[in-house]
N, C-alpha and C. Protein backbone atom coordinates (compact mmCIF):
# COMPACT_ATOMS: atom_id res chain seq x y z
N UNK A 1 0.82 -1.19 0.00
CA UNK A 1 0.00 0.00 0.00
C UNK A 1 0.86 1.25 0.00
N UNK A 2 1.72 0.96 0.82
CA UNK A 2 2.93 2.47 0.86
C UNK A 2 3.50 2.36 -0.78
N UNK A 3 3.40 1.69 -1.24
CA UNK A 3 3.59 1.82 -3.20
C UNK A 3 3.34 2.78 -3.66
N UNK A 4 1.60 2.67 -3.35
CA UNK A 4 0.88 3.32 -4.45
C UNK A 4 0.55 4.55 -3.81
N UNK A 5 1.54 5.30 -2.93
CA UNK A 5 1.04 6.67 -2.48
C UNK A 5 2.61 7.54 -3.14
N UNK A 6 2.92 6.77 -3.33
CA UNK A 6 4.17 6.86 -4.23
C UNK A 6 4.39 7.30 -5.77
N UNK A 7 3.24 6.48 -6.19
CA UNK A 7 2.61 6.68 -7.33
C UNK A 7 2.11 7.96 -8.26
N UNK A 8 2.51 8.86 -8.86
CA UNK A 8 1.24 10.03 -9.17
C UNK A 8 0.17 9.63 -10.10
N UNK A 9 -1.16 10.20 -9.44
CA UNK A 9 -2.32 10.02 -9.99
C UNK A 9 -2.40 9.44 -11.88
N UNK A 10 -1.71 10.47 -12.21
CA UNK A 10 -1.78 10.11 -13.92
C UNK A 10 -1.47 9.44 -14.42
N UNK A 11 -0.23 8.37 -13.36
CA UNK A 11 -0.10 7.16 -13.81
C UNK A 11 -0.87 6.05 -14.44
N UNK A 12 -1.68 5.90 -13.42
CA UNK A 12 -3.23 5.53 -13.32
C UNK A 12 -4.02 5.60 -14.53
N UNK A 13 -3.95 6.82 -15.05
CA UNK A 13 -5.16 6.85 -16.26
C UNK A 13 -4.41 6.76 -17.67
N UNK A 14 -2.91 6.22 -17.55
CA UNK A 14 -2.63 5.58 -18.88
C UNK A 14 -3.17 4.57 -19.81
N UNK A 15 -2.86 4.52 -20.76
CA UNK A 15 -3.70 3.12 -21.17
C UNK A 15 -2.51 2.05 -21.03
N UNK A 16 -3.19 0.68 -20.54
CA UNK A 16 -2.89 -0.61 -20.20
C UNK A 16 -1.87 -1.06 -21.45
N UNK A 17 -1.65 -2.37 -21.09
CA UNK A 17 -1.43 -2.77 -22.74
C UNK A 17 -2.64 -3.60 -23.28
N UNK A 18 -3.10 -4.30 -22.07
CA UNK A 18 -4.47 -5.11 -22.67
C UNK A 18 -5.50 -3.89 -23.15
N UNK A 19 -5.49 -2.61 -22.53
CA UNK A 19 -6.76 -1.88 -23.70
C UNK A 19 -6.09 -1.68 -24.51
N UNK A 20 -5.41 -1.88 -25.09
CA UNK A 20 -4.37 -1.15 -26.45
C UNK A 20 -4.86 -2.76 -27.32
N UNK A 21 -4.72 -3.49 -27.47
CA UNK A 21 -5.02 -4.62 -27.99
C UNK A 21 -6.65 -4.82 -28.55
N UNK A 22 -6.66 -5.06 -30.16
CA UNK A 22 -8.01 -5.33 -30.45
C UNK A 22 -8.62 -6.30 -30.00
N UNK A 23 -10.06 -6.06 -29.76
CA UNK A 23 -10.95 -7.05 -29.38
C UNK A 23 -11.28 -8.02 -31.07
N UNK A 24 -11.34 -9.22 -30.09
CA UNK A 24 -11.42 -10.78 -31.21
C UNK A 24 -12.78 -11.42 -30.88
N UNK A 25 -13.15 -11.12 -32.33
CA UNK A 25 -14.09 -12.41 -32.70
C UNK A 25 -14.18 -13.67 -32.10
N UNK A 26 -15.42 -13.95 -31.66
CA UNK A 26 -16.58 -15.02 -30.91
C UNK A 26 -15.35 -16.28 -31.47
N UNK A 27 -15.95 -15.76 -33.42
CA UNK A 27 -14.99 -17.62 -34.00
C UNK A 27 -13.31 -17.17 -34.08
N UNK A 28 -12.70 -18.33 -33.39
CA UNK A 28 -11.31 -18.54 -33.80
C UNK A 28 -10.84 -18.11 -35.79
N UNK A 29 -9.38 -17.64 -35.38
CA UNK A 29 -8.81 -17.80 -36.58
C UNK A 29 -7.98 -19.54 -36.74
N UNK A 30 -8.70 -19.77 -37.75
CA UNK A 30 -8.17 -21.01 -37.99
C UNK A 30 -6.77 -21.40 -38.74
N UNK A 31 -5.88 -19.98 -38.69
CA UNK A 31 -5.02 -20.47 -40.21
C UNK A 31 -4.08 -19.84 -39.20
N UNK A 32 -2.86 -20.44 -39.60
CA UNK A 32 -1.72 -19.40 -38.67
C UNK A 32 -1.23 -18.40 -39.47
N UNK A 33 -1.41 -18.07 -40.95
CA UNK A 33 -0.84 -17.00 -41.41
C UNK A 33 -1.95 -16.30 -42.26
N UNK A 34 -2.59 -15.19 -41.43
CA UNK A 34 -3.33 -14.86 -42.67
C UNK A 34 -3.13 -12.82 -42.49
N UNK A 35 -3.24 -12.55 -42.99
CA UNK A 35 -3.25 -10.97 -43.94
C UNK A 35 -4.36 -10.22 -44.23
N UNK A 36 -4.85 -9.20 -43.82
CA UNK A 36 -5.63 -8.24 -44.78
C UNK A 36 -4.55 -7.36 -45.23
N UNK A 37 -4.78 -7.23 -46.70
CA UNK A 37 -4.17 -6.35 -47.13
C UNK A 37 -4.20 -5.01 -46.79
N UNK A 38 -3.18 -4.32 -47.40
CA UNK A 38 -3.46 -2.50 -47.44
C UNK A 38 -4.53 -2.69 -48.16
N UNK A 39 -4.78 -3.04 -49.57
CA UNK A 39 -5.48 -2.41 -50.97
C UNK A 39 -7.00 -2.62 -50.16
N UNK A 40 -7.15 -3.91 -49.25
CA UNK A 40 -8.51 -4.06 -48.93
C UNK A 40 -9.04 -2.98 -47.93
N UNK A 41 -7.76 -2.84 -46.93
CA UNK A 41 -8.19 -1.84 -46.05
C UNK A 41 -8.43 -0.27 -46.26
N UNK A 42 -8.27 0.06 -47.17
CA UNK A 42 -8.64 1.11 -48.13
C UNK A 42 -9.59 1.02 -48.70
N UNK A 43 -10.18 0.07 -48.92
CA UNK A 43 -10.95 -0.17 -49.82
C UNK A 43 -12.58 0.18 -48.77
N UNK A 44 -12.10 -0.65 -47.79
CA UNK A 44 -13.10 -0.45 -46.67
C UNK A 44 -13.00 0.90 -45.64
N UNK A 45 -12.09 1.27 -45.77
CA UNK A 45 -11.74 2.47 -45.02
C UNK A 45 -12.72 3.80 -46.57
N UNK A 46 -12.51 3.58 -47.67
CA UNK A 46 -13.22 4.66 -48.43
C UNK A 46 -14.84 4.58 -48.66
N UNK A 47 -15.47 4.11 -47.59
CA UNK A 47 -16.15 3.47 -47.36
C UNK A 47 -16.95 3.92 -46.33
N UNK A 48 -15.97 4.71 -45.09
CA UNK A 48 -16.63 5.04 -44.13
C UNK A 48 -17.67 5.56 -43.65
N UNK A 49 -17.91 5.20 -42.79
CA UNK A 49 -19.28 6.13 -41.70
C UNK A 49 -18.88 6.74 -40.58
N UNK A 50 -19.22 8.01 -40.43
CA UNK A 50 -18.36 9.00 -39.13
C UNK A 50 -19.98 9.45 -38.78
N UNK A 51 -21.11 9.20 -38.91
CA UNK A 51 -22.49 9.64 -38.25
C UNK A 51 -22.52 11.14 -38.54
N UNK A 52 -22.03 11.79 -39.61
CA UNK A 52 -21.82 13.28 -39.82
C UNK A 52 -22.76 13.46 -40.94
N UNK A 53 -23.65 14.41 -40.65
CA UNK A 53 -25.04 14.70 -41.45
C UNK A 53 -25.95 13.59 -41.61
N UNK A 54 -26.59 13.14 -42.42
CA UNK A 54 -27.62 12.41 -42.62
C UNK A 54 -27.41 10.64 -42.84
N UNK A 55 -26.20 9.82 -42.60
CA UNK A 55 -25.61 9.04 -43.04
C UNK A 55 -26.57 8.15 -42.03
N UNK A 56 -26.57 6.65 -42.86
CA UNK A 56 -28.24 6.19 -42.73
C UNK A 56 -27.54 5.20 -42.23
N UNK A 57 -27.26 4.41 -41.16
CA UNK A 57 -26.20 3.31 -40.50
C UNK A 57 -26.65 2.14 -40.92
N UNK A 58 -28.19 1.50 -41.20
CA UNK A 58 -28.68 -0.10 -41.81
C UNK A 58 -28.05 -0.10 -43.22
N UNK A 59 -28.45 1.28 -44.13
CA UNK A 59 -27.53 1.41 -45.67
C UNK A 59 -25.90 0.97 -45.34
N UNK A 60 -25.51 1.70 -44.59
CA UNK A 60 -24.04 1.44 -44.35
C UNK A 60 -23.44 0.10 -43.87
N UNK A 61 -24.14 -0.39 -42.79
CA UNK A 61 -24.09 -2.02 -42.50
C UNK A 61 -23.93 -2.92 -44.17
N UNK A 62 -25.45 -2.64 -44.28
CA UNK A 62 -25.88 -3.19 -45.53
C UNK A 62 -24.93 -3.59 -46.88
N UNK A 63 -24.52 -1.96 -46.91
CA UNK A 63 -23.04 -2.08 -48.17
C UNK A 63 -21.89 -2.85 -47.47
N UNK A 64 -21.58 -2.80 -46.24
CA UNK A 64 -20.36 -3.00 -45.35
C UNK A 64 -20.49 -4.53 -45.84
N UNK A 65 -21.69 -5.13 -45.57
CA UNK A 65 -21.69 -7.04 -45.66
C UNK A 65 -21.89 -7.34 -47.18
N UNK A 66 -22.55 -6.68 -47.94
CA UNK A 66 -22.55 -7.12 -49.31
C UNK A 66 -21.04 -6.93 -49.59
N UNK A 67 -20.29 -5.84 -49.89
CA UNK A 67 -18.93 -5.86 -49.60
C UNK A 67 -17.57 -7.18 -49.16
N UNK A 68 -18.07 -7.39 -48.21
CA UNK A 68 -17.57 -8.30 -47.19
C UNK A 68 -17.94 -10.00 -48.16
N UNK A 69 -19.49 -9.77 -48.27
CA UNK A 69 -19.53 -10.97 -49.10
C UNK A 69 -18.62 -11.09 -50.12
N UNK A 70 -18.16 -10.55 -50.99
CA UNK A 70 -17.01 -11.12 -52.28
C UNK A 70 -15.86 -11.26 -51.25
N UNK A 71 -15.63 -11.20 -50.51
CA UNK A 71 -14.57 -11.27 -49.62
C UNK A 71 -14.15 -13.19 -48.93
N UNK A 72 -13.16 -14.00 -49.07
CA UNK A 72 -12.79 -15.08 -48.22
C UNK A 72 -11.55 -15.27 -48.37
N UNK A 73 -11.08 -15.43 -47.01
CA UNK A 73 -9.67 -15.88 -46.45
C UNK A 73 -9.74 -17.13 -46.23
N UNK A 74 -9.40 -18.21 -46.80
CA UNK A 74 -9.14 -19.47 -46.19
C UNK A 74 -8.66 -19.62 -44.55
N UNK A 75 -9.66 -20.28 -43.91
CA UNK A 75 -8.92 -20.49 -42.40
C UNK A 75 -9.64 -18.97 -41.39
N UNK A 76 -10.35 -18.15 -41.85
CA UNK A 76 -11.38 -17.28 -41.15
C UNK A 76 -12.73 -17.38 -41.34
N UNK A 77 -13.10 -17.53 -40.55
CA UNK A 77 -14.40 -17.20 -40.59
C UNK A 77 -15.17 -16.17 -41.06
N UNK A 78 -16.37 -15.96 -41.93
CA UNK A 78 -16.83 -14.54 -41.94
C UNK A 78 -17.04 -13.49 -41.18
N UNK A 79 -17.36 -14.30 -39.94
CA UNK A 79 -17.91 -13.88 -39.09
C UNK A 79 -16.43 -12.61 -37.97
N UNK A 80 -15.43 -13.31 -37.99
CA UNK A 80 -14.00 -12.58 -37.76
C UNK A 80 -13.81 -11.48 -38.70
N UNK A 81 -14.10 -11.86 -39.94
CA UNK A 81 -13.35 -10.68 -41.12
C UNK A 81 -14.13 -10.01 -41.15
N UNK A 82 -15.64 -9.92 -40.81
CA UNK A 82 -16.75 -8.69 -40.43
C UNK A 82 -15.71 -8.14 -39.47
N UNK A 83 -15.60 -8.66 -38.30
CA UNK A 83 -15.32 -7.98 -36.95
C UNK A 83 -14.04 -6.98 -36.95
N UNK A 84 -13.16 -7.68 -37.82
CA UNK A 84 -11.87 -7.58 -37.96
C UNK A 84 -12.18 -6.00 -39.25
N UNK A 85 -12.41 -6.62 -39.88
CA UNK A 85 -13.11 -5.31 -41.16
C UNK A 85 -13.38 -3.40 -40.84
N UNK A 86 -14.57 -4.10 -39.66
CA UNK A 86 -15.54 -3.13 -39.76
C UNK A 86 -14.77 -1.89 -38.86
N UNK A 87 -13.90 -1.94 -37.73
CA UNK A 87 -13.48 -0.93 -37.19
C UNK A 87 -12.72 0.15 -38.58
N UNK A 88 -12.34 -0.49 -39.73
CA UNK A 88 -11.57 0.10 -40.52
C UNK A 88 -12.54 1.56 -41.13
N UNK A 89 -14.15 0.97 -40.99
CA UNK A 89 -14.82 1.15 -42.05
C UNK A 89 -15.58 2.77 -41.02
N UNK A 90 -15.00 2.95 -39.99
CA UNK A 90 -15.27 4.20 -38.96
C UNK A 90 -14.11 5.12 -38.53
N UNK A 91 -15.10 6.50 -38.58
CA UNK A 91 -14.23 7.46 -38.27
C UNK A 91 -14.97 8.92 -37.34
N UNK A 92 -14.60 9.49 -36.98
CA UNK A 92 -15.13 10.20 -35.62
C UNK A 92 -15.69 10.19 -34.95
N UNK A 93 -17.06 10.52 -34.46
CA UNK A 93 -18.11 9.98 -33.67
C UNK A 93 -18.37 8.24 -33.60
N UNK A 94 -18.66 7.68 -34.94
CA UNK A 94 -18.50 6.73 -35.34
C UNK A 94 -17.66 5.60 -34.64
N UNK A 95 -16.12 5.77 -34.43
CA UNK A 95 -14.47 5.01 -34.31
C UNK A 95 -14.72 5.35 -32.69
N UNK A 96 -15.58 6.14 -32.49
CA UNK A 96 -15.48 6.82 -30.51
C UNK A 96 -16.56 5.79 -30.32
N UNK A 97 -17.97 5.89 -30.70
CA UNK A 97 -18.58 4.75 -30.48
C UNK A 97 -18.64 3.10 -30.01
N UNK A 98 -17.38 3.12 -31.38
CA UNK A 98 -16.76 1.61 -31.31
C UNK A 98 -16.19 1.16 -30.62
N UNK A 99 -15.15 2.20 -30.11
CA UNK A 99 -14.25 2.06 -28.89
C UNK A 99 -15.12 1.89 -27.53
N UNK A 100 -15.89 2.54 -27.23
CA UNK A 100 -16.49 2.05 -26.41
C UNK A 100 -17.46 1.43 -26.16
N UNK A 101 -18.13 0.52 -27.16
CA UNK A 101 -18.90 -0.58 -27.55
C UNK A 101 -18.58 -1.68 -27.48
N UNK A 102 -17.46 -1.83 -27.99
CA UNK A 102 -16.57 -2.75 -28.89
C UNK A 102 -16.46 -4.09 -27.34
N UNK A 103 -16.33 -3.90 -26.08
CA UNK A 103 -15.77 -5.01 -25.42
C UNK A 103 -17.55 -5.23 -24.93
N UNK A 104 -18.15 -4.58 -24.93
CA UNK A 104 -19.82 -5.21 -24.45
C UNK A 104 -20.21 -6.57 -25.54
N UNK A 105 -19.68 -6.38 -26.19
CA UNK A 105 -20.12 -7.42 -27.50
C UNK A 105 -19.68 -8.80 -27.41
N UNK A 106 -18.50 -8.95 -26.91
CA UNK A 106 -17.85 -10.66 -26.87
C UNK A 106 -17.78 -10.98 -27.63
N UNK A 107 -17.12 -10.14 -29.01
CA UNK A 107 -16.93 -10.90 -29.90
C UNK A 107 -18.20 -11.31 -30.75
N UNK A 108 -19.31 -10.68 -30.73
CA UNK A 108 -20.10 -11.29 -31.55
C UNK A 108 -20.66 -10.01 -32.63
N UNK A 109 -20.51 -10.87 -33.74
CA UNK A 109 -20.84 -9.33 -34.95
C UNK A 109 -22.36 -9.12 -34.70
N UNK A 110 -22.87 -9.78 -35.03
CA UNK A 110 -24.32 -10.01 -35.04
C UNK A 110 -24.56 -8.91 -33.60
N UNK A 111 -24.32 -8.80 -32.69
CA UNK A 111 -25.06 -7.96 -31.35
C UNK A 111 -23.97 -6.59 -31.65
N UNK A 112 -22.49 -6.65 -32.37
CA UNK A 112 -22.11 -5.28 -32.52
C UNK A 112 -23.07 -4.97 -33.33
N UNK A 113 -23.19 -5.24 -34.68
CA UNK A 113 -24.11 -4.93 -35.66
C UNK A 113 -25.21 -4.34 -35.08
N UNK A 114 -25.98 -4.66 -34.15
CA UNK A 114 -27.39 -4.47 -33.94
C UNK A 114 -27.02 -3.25 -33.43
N UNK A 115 -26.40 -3.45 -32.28
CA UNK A 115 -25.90 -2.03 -31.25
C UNK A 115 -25.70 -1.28 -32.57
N UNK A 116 -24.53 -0.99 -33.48
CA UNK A 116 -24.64 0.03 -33.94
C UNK A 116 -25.98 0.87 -34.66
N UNK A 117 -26.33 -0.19 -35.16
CA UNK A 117 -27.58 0.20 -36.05
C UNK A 117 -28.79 1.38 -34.58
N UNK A 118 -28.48 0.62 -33.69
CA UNK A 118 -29.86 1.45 -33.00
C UNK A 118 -29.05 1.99 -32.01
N UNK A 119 -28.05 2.62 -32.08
CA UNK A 119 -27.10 3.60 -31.38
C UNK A 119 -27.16 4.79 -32.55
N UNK A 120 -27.13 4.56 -34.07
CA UNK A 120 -26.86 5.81 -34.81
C UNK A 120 -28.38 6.01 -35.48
N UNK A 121 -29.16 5.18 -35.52
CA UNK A 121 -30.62 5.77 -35.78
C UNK A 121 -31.80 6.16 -34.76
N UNK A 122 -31.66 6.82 -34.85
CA UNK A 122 -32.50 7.73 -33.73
C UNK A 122 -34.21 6.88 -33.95
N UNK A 123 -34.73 6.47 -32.50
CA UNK A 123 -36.16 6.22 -32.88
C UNK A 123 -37.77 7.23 -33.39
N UNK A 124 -36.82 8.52 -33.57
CA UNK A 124 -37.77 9.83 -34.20
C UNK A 124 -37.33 9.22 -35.84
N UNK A 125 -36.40 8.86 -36.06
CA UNK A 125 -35.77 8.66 -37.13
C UNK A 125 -37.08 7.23 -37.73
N UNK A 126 -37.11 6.07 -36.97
CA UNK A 126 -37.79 4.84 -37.21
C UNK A 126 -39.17 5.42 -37.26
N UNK A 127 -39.44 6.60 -36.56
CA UNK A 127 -41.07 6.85 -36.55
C UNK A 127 -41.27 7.47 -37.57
N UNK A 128 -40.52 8.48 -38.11
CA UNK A 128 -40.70 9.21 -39.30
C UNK A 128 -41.12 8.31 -40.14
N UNK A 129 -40.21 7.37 -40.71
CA UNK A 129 -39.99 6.41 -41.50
C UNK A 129 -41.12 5.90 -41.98
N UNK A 130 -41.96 5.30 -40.92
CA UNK A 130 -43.07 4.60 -40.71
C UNK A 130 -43.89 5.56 -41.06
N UNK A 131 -44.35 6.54 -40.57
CA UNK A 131 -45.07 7.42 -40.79
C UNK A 131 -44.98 7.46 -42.70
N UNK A 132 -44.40 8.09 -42.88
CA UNK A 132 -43.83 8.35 -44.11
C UNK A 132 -43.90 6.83 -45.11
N UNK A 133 -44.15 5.82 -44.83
CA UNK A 133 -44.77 4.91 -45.77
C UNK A 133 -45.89 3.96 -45.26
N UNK A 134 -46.51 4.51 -44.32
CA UNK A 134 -48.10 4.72 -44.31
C UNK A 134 -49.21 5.62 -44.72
N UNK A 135 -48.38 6.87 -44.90
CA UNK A 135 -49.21 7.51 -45.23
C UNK A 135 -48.75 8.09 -46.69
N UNK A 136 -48.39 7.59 -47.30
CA UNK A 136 -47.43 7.74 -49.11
C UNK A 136 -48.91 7.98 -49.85
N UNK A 137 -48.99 8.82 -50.51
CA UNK A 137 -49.83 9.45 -51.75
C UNK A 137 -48.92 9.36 -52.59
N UNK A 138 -49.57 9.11 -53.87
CA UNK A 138 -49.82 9.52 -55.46
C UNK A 138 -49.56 11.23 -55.64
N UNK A 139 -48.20 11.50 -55.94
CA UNK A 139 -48.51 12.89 -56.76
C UNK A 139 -49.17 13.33 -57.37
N UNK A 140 -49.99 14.33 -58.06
CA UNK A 140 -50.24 14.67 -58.86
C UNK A 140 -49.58 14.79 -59.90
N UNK A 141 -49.96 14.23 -60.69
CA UNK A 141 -49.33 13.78 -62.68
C UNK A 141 -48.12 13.32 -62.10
N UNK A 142 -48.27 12.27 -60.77
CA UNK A 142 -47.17 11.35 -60.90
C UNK A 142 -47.67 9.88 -61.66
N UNK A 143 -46.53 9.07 -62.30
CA UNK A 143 -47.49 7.98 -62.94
C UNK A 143 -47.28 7.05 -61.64
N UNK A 144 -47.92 5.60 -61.69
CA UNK A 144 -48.20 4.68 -60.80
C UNK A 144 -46.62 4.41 -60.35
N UNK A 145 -46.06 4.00 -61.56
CA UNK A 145 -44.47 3.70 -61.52
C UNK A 145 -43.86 4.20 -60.54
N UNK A 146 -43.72 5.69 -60.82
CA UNK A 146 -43.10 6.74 -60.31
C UNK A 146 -43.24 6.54 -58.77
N UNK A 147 -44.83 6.53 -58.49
CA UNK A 147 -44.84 6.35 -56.97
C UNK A 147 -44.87 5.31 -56.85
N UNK A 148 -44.70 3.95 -56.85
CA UNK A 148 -44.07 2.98 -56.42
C UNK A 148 -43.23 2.50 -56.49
N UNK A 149 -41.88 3.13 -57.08
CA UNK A 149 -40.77 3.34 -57.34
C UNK A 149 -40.00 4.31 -55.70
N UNK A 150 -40.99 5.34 -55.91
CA UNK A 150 -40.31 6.02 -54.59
C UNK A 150 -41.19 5.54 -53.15
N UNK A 151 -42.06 4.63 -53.29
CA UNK A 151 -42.44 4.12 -52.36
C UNK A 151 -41.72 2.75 -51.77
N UNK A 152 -40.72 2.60 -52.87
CA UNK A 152 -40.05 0.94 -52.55
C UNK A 152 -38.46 1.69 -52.31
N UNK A 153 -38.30 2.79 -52.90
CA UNK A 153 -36.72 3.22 -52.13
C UNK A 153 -37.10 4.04 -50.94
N UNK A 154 -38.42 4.00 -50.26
CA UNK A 154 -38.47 4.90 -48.66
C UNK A 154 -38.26 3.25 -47.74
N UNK A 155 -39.14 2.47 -48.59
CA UNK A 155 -38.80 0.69 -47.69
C UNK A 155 -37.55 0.33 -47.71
N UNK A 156 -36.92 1.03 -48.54
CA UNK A 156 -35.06 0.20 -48.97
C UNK A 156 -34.28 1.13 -47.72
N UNK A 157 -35.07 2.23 -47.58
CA UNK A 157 -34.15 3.00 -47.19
C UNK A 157 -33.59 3.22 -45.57
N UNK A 158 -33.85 2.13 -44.70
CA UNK A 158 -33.94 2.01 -43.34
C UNK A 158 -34.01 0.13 -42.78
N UNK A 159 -34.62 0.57 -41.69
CA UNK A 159 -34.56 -0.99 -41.07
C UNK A 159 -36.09 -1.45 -41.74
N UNK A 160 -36.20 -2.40 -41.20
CA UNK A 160 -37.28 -3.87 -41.37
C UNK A 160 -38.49 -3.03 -40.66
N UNK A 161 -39.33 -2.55 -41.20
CA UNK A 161 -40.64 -1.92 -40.07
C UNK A 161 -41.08 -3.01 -39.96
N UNK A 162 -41.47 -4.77 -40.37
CA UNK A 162 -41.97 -5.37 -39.66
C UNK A 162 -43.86 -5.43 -40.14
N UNK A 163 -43.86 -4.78 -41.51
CA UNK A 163 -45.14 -4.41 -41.94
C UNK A 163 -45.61 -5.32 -42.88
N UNK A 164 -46.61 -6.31 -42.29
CA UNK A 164 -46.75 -7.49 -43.79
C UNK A 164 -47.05 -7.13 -45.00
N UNK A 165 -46.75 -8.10 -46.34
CA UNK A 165 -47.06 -7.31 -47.14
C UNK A 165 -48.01 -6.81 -47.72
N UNK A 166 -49.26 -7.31 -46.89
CA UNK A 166 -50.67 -6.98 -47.60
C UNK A 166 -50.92 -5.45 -46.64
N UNK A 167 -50.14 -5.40 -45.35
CA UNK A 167 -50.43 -3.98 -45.06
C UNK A 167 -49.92 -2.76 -45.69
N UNK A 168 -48.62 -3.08 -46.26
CA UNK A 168 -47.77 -2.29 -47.32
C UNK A 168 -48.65 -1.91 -48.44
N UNK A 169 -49.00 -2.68 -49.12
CA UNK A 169 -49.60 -2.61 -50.20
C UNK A 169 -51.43 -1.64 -50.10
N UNK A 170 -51.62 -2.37 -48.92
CA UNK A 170 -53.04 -1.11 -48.64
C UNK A 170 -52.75 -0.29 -48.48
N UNK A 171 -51.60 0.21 -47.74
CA UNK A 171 -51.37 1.91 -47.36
C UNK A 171 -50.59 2.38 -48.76
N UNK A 172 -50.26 1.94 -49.97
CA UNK A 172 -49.99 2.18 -50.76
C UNK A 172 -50.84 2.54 -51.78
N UNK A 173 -52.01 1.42 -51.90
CA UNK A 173 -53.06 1.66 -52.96
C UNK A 173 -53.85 2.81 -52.14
């Protein structure tokens, strides 16, 4: 105890070496030598989401895993090269988020994933939404197309409302 009076305070609020170390994926790496490249991590890094203006986080997920899909390393799992990936794919608010998200998760993409999604969309954001394709009108001298064209990119454009499709379709007709 006579140590640590010894000690000055600021010692204390350095970082560790274990917080300095990334957090790992639920699944093991199975391969002893494997690589992400620069070219990929650029690739995913030009890519980013920093939550600055209107940036829609399910779109961004969304591209992040279609992305990810043309993507395999022999000896990883998908489920790692999401995990491993996605910190690349954040930057300000965003990369602060993660950091302190990032060890609640255990390693599992699937519950980071979710957390982020309903950490950067606001539920005024989900109500609008809803609102806004329940109550969708027909322009005037719009053709049918037209509005069901922009009635299927307001559904593309967010999470799952969870609306069957015969209720979609009534609040549409």
């Amino acid at each position: 105890m006579d140590n640590l009076k010894s000690i000055p305070i600021l010692k204390f609020s350095a970082p560790t070496e274990t917080s300095l170390v990334p957090h790992e994926s639920s699944q093991p790496i199975q391969t002893c030598s494997h690589r992400l490249s620069p070219r990929l991590i650029m690739l995913v890094q030009s890519l980013s989401f920093s939550r600055e203006g209107d940036e829609n986080p399910y779109l961004h997920i969304r591209d992040f895993e279609q992305t990810r899909d043309y993507l395999h390393i022999e000896g990883i799992y998908d489920e790692t090269l999401r995990w491993k990936l996605f910190p690349f794919k954040l930057k300000g608010k965003a990369k602060q988020w993660y950091n302190r998200a990032v060890g609640k998760q255990q390693g599992d993409w699937g519950s980071l994933r979710s957390e982020f999604c309903l950490d950067f969309y606001l539920i005024s954001q989900i109500i609008d939404l809803k609102v806004k394709v329940l109550t969708i009108k027909q322009e005037s001298k719009e053709s049918l197309a037209l509005a069901w064209n922009r009635f299927t990119k307001l559904l593309a454009s967010g999470l799952d409302l969870s609306l069957p499709d015969p209720i979609l379709l009534q609040h549409f007709y």
